[in-house]
PDB file of N, CA and C in Angstrom:
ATOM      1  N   UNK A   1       3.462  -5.214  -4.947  1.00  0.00           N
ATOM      2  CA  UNK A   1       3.085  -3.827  -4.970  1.00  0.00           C
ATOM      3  C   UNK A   1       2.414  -3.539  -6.302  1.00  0.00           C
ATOM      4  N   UNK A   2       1.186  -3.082  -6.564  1.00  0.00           N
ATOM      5  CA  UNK A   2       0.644  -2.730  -7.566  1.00  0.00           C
ATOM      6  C   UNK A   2       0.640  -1.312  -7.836  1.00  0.00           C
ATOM      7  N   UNK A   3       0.990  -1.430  -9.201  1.00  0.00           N
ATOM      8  CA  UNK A   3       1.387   0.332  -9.624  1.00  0.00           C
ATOM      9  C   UNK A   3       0.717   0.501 -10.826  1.00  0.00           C
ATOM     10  N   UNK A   4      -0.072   1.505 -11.168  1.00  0.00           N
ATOM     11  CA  UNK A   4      -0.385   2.068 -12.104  1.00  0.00           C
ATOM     12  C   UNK A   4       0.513   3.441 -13.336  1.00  0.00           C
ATOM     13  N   UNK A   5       1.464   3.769 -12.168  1.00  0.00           N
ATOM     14  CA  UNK A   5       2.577   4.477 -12.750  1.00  0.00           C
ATOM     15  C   UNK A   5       3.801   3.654 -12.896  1.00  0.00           C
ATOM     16  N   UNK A   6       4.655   4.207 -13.878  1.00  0.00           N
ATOM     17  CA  UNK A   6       6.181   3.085 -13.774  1.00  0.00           C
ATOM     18  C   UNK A   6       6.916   3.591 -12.440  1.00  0.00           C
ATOM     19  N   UNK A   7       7.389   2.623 -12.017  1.00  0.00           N
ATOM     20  CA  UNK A   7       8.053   2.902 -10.710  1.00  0.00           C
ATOM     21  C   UNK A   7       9.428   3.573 -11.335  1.00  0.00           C
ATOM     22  N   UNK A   8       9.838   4.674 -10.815  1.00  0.00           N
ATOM     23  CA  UNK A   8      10.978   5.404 -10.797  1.00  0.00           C
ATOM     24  C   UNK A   8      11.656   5.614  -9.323  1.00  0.00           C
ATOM     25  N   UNK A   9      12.792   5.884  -9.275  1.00  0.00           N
ATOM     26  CA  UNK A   9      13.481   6.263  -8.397  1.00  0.00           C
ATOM     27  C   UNK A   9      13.451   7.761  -7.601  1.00  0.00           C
ATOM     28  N   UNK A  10      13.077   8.152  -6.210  1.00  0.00           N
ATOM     29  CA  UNK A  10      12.886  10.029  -5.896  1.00  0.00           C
ATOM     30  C   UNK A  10      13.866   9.932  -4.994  1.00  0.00           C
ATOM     31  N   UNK A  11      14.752   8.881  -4.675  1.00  0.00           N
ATOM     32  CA  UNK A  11      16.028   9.723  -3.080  1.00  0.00           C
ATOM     33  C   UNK A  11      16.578   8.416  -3.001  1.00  0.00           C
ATOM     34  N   UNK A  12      18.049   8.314  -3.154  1.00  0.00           N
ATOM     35  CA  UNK A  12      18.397   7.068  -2.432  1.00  0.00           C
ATOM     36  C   UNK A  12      19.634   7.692  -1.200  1.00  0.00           C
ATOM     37  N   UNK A  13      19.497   6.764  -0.427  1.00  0.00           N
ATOM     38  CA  UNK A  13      20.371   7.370   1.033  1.00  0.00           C
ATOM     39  C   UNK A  13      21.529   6.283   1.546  1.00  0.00           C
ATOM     40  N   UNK A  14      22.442   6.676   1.867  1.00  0.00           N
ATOM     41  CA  UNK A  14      23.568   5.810   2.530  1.00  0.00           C
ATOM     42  C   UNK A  14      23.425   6.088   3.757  1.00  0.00           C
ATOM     43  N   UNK A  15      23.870   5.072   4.713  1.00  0.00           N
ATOM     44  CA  UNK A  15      23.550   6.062   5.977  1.00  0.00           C
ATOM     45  C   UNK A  15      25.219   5.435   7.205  1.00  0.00           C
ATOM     46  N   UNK A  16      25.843   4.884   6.326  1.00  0.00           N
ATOM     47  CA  UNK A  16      27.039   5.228   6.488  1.00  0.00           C
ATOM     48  C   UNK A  16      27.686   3.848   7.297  1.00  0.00           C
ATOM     49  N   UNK A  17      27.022   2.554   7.086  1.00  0.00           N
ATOM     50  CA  UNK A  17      26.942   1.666   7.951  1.00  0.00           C
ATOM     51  C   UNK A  17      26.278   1.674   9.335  1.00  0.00           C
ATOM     52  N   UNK A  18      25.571   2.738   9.737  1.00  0.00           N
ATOM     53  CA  UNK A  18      25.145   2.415  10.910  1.00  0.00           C
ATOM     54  C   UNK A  18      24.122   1.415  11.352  1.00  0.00           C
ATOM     55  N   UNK A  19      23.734   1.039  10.405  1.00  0.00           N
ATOM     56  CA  UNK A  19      22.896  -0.194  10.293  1.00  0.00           C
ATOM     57  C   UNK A  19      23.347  -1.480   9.120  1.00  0.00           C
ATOM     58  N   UNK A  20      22.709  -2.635   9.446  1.00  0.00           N
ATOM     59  CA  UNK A  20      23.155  -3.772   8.475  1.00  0.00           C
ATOM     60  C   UNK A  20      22.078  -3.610   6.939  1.00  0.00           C
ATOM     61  N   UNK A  21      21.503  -2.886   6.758  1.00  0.00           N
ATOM     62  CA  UNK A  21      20.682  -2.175   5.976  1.00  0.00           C
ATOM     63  C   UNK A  21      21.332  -0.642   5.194  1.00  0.00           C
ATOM     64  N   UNK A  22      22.340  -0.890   4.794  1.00  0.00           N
ATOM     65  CA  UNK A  22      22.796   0.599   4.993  1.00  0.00           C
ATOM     66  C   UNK A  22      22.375   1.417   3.931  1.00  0.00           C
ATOM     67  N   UNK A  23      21.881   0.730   2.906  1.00  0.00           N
ATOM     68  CA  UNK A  23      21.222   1.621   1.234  1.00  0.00           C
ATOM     69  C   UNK A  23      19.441   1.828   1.425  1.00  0.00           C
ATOM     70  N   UNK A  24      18.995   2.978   1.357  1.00  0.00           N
ATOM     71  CA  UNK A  24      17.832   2.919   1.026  1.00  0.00           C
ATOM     72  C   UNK A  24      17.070   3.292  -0.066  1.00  0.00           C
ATOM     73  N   UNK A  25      16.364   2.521  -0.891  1.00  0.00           N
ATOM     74  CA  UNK A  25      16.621   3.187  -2.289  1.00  0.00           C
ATOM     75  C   UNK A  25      14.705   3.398  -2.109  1.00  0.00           C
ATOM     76  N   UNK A  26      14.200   4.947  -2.322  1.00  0.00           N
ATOM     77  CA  UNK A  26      12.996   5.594  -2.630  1.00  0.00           C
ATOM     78  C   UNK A  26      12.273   5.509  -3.911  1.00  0.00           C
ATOM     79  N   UNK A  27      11.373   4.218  -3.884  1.00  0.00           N
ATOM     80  CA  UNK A  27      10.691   4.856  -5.302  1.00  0.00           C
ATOM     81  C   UNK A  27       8.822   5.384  -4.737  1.00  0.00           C
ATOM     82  N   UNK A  28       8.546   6.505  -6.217  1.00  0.00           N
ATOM     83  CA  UNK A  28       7.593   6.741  -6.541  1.00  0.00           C
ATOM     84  C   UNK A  28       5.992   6.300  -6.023  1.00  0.00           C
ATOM     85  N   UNK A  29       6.326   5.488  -5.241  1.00  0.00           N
ATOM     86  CA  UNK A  29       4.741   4.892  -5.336  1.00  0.00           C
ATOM     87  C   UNK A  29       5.076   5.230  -3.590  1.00  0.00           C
ATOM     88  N   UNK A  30       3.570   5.563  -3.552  1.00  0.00           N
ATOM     89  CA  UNK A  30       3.030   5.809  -2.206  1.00  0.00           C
ATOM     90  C   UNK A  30       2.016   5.263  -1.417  1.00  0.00           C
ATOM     91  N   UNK A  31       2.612   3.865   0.121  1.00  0.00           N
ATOM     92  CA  UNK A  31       1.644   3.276   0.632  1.00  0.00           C
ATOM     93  C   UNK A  31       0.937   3.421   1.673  1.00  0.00           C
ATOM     94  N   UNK A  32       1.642   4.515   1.734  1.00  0.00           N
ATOM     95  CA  UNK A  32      -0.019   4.689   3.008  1.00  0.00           C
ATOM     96  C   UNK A  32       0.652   6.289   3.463  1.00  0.00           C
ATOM     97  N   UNK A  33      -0.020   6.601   4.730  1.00  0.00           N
ATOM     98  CA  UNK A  33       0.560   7.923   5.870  1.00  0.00           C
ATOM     99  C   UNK A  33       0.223   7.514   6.598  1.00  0.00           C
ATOM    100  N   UNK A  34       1.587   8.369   7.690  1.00  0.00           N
ATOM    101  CA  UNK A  34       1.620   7.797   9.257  1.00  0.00           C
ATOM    102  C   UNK A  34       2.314   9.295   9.650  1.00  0.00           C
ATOM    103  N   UNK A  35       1.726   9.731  10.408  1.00  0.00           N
ATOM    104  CA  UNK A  35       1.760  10.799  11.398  1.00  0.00           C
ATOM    105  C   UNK A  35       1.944  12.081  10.359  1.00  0.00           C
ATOM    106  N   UNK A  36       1.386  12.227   9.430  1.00  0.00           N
ATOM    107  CA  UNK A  36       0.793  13.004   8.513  1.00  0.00           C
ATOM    108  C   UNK A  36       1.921  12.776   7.120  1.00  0.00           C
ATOM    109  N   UNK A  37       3.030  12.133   7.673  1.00  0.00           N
ATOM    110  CA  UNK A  37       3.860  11.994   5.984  1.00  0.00           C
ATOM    111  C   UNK A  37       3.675  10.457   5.125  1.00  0.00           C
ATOM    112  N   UNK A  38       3.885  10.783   3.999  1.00  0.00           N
ATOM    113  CA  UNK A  38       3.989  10.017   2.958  1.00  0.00           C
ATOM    114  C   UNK A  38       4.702   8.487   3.434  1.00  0.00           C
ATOM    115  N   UNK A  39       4.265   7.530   3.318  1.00  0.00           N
ATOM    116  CA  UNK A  39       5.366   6.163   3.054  1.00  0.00           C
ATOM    117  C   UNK A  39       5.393   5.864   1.915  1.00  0.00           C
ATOM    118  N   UNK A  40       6.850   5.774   1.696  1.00  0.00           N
ATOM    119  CA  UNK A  40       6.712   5.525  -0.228  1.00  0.00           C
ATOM    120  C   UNK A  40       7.469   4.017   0.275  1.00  0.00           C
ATOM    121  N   UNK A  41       7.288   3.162  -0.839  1.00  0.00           N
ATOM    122  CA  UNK A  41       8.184   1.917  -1.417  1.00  0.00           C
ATOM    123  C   UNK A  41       9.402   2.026  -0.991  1.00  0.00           C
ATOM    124  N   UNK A  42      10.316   1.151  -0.739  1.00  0.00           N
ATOM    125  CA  UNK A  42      11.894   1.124  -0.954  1.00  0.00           C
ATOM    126  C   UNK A  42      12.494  -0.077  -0.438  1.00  0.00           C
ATOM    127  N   UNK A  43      13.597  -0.139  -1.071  1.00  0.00           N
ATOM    128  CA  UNK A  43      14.416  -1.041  -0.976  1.00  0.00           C
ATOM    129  C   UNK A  43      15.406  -0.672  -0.210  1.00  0.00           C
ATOM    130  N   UNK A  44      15.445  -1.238   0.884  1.00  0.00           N
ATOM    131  CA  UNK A  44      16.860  -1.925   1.829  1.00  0.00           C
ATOM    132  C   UNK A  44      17.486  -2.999   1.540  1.00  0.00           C
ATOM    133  N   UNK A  45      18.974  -2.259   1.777  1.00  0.00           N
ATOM    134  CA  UNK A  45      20.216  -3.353   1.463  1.00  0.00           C
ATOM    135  C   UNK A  45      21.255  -3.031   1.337  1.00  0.00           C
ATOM    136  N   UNK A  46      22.171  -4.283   1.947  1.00  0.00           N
ATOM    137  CA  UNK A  46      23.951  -4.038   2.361  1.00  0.00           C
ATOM    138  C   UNK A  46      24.562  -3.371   0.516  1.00  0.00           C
ATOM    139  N   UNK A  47      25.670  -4.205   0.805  1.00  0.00           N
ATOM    140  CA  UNK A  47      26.512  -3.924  -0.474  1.00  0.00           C
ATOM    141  C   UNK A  47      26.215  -5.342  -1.351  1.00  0.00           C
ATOM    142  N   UNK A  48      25.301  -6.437  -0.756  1.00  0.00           N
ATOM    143  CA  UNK A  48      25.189  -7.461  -1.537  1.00  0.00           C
ATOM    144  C   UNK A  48      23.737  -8.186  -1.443  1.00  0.00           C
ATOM    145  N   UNK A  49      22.879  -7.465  -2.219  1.00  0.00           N
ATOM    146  CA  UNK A  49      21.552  -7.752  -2.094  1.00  0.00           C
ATOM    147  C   UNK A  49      21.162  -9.486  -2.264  1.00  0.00           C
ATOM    148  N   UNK A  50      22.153  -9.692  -2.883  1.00  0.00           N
ATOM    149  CA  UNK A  50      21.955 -11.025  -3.782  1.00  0.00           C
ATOM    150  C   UNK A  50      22.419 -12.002  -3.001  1.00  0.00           C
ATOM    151  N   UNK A  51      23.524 -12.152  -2.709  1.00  0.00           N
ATOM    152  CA  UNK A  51      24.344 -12.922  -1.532  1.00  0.00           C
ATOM    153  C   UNK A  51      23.268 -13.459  -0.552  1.00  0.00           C
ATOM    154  N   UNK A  52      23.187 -14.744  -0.232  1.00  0.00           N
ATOM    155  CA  UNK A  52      22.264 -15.776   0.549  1.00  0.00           C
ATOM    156  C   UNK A  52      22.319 -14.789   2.135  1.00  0.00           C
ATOM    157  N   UNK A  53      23.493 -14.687   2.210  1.00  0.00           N
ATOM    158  CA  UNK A  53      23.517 -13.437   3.400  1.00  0.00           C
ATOM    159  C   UNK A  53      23.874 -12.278   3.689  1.00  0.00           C
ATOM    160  N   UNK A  54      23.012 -11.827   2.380  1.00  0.00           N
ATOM    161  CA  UNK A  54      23.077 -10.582   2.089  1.00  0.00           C
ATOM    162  C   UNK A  54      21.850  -9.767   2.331  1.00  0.00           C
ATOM    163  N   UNK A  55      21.300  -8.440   2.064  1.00  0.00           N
ATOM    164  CA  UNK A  55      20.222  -8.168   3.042  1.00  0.00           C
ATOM    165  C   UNK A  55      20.271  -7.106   1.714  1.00  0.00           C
ATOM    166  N   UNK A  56      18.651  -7.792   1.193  1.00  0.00           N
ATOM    167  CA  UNK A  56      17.681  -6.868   0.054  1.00  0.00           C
ATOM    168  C   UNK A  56      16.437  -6.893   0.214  1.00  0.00           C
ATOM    169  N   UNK A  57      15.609  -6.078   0.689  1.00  0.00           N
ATOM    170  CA  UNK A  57      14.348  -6.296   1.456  1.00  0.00           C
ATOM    171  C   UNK A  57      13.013  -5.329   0.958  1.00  0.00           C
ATOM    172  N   UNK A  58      12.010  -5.401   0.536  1.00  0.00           N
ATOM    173  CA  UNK A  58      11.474  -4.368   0.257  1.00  0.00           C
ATOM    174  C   UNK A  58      11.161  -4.129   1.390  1.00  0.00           C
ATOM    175  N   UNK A  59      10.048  -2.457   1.816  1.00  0.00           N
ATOM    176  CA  UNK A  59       9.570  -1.974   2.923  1.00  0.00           C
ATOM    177  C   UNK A  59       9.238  -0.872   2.147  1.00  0.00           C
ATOM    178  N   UNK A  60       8.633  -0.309   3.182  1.00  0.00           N
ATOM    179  CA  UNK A  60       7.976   1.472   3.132  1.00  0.00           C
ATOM    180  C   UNK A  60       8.600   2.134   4.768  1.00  0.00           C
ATOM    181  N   UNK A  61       8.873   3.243   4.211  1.00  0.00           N
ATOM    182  CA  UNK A  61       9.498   4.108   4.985  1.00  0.00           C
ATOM    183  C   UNK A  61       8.968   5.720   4.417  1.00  0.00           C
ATOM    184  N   UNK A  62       9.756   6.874   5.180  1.00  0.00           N
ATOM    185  CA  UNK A  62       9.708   8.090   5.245  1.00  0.00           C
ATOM    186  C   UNK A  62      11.028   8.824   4.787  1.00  0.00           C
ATOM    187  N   UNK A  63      11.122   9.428   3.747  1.00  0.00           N
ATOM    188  CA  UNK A  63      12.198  10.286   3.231  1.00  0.00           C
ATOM    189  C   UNK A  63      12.573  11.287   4.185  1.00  0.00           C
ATOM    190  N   UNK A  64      13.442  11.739   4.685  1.00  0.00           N
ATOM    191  CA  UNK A  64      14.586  12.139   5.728  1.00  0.00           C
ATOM    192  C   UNK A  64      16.015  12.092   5.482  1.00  0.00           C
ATOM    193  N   UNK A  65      16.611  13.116   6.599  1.00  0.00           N
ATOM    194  CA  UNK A  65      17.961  12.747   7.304  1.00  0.00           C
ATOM    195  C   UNK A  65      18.039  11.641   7.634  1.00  0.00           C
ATOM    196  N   UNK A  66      16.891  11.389   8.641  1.00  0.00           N
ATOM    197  CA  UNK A  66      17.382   9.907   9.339  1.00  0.00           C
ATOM    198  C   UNK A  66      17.677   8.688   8.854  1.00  0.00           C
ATOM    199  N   UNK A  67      17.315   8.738   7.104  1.00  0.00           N
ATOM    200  CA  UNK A  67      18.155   7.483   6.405  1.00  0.00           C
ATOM    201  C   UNK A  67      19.788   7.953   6.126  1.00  0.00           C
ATOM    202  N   UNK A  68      20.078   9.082   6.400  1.00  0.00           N
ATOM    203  CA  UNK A  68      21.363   9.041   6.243  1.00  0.00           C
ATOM    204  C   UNK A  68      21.598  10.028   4.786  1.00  0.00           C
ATOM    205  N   UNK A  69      22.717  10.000   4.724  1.00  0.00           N
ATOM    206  CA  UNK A  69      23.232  10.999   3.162  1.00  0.00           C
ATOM    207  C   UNK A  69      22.461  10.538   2.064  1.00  0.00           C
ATOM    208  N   UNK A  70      21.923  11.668   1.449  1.00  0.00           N
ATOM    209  CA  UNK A  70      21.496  11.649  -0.257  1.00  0.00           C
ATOM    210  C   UNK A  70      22.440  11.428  -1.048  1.00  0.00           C
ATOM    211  N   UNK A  71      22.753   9.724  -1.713  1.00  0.00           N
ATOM    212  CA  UNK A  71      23.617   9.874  -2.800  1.00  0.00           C
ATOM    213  C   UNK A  71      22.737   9.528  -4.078  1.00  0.00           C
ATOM    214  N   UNK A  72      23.484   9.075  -5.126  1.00  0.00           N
ATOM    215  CA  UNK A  72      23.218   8.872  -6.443  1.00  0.00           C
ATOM    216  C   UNK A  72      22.867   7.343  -6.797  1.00  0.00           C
ATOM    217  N   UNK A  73      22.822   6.956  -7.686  1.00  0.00           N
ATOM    218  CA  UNK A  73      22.349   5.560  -8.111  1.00  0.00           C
ATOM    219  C   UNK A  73      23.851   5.241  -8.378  1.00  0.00           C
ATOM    220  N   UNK A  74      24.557   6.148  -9.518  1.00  0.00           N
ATOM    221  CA  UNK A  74      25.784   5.619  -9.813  1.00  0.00           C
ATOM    222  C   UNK A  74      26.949   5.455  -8.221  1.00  0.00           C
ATOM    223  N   UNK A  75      26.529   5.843  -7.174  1.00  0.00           N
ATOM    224  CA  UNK A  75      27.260   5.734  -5.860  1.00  0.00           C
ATOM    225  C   UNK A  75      26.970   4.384  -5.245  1.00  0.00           C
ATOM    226  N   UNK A  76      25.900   3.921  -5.692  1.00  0.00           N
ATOM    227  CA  UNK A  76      25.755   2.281  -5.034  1.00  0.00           C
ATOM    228  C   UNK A  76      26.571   1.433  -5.647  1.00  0.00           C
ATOM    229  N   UNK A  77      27.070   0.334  -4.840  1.00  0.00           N
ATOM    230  CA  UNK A  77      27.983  -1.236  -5.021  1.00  0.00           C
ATOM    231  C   UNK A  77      27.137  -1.498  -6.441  1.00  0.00           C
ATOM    232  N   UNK A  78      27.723  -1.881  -7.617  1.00  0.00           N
ATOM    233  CA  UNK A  78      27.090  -2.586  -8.783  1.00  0.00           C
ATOM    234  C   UNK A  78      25.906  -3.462  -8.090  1.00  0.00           C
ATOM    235  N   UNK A  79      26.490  -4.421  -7.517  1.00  0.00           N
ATOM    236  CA  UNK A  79      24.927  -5.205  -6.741  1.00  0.00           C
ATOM    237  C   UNK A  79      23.806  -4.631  -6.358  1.00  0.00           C
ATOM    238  N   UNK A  80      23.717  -3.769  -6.139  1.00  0.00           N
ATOM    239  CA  UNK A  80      22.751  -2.548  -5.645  1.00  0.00           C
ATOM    240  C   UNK A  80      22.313  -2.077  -6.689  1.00  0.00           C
ATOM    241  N   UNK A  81      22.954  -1.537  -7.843  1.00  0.00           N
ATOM    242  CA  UNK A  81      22.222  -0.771  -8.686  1.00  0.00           C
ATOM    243  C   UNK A  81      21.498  -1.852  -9.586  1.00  0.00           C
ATOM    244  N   UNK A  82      21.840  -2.931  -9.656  1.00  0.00           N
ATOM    245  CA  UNK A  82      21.266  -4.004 -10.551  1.00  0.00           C
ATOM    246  C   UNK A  82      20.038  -4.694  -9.882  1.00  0.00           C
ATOM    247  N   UNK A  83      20.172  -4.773  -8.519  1.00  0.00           N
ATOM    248  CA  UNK A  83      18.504  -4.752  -7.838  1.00  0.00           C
ATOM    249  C   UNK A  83      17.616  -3.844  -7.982  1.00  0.00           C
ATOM    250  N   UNK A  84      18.239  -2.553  -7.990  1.00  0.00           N
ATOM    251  CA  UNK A  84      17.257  -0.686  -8.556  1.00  0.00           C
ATOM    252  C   UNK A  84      16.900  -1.100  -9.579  1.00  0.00           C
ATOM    253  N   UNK A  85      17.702  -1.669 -10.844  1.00  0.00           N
ATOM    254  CA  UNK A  85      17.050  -1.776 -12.626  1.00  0.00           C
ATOM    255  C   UNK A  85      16.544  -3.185 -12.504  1.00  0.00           C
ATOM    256  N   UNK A  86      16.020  -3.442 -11.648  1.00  0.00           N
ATOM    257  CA  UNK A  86      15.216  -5.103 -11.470  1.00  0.00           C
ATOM    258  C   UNK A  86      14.046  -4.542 -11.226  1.00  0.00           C
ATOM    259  N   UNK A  87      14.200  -3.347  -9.748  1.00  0.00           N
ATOM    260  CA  UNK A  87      12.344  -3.323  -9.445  1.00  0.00           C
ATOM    261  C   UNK A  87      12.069  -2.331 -10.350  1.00  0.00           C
ATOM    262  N   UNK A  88      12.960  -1.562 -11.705  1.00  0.00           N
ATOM    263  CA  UNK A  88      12.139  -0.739 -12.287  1.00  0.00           C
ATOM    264  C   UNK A  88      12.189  -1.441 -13.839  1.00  0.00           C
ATOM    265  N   UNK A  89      12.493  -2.409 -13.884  1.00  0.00           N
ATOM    266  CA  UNK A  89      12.112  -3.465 -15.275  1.00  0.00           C
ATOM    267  C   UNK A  89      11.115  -3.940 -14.868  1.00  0.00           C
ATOM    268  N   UNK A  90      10.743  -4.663 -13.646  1.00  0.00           N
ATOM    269  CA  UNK A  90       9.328  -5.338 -13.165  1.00  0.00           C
ATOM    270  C   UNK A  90       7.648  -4.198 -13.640  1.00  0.00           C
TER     271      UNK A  90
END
């Protein structure tokens, strides 16, 4: 992903296990539109991004309900927040 701004963090969402993806973490940069909204950057992933079978994925998505509850950075598994201060050291 090429950025001309520093990538920061705008929404991260839990969505409560209903998926094996359950963190979605929103940054700043914006790749395209699809049905007139924004796709920004983000990272999907369990409670163990790192773990060989663990699930840390980049993608682009749409900010919503439908990722589930707005929490905080300090609310993610340590593993999680240390993948967030990875893609914003990069």
């Amino acid at each position: 992903m090429k950025k001309d701004t520093p990538l920061k963090v705008i929404a991260i969402y839990d969505n409560g296990g209903k998926t094996l993806d359950r963190y979605t973490v929103y940054y700043n940069f914006v790749e395209g539109i699809k049905e007139g909204h924004k796709l920004y950057a983000c990272l999907g992933m369990n409670e163990a991004p790192f773990h060989p079978q663990g699930i840390g994925m980049h993608s682009s998505g749409q900010l919503g309900r439908h990722n589930g509850k707005r929490i905080k950075l300090e609310d993610l598994p340590l593993d999680c927040q240390q993948a967030v201060k990875n893609d914003l050291a990069d």
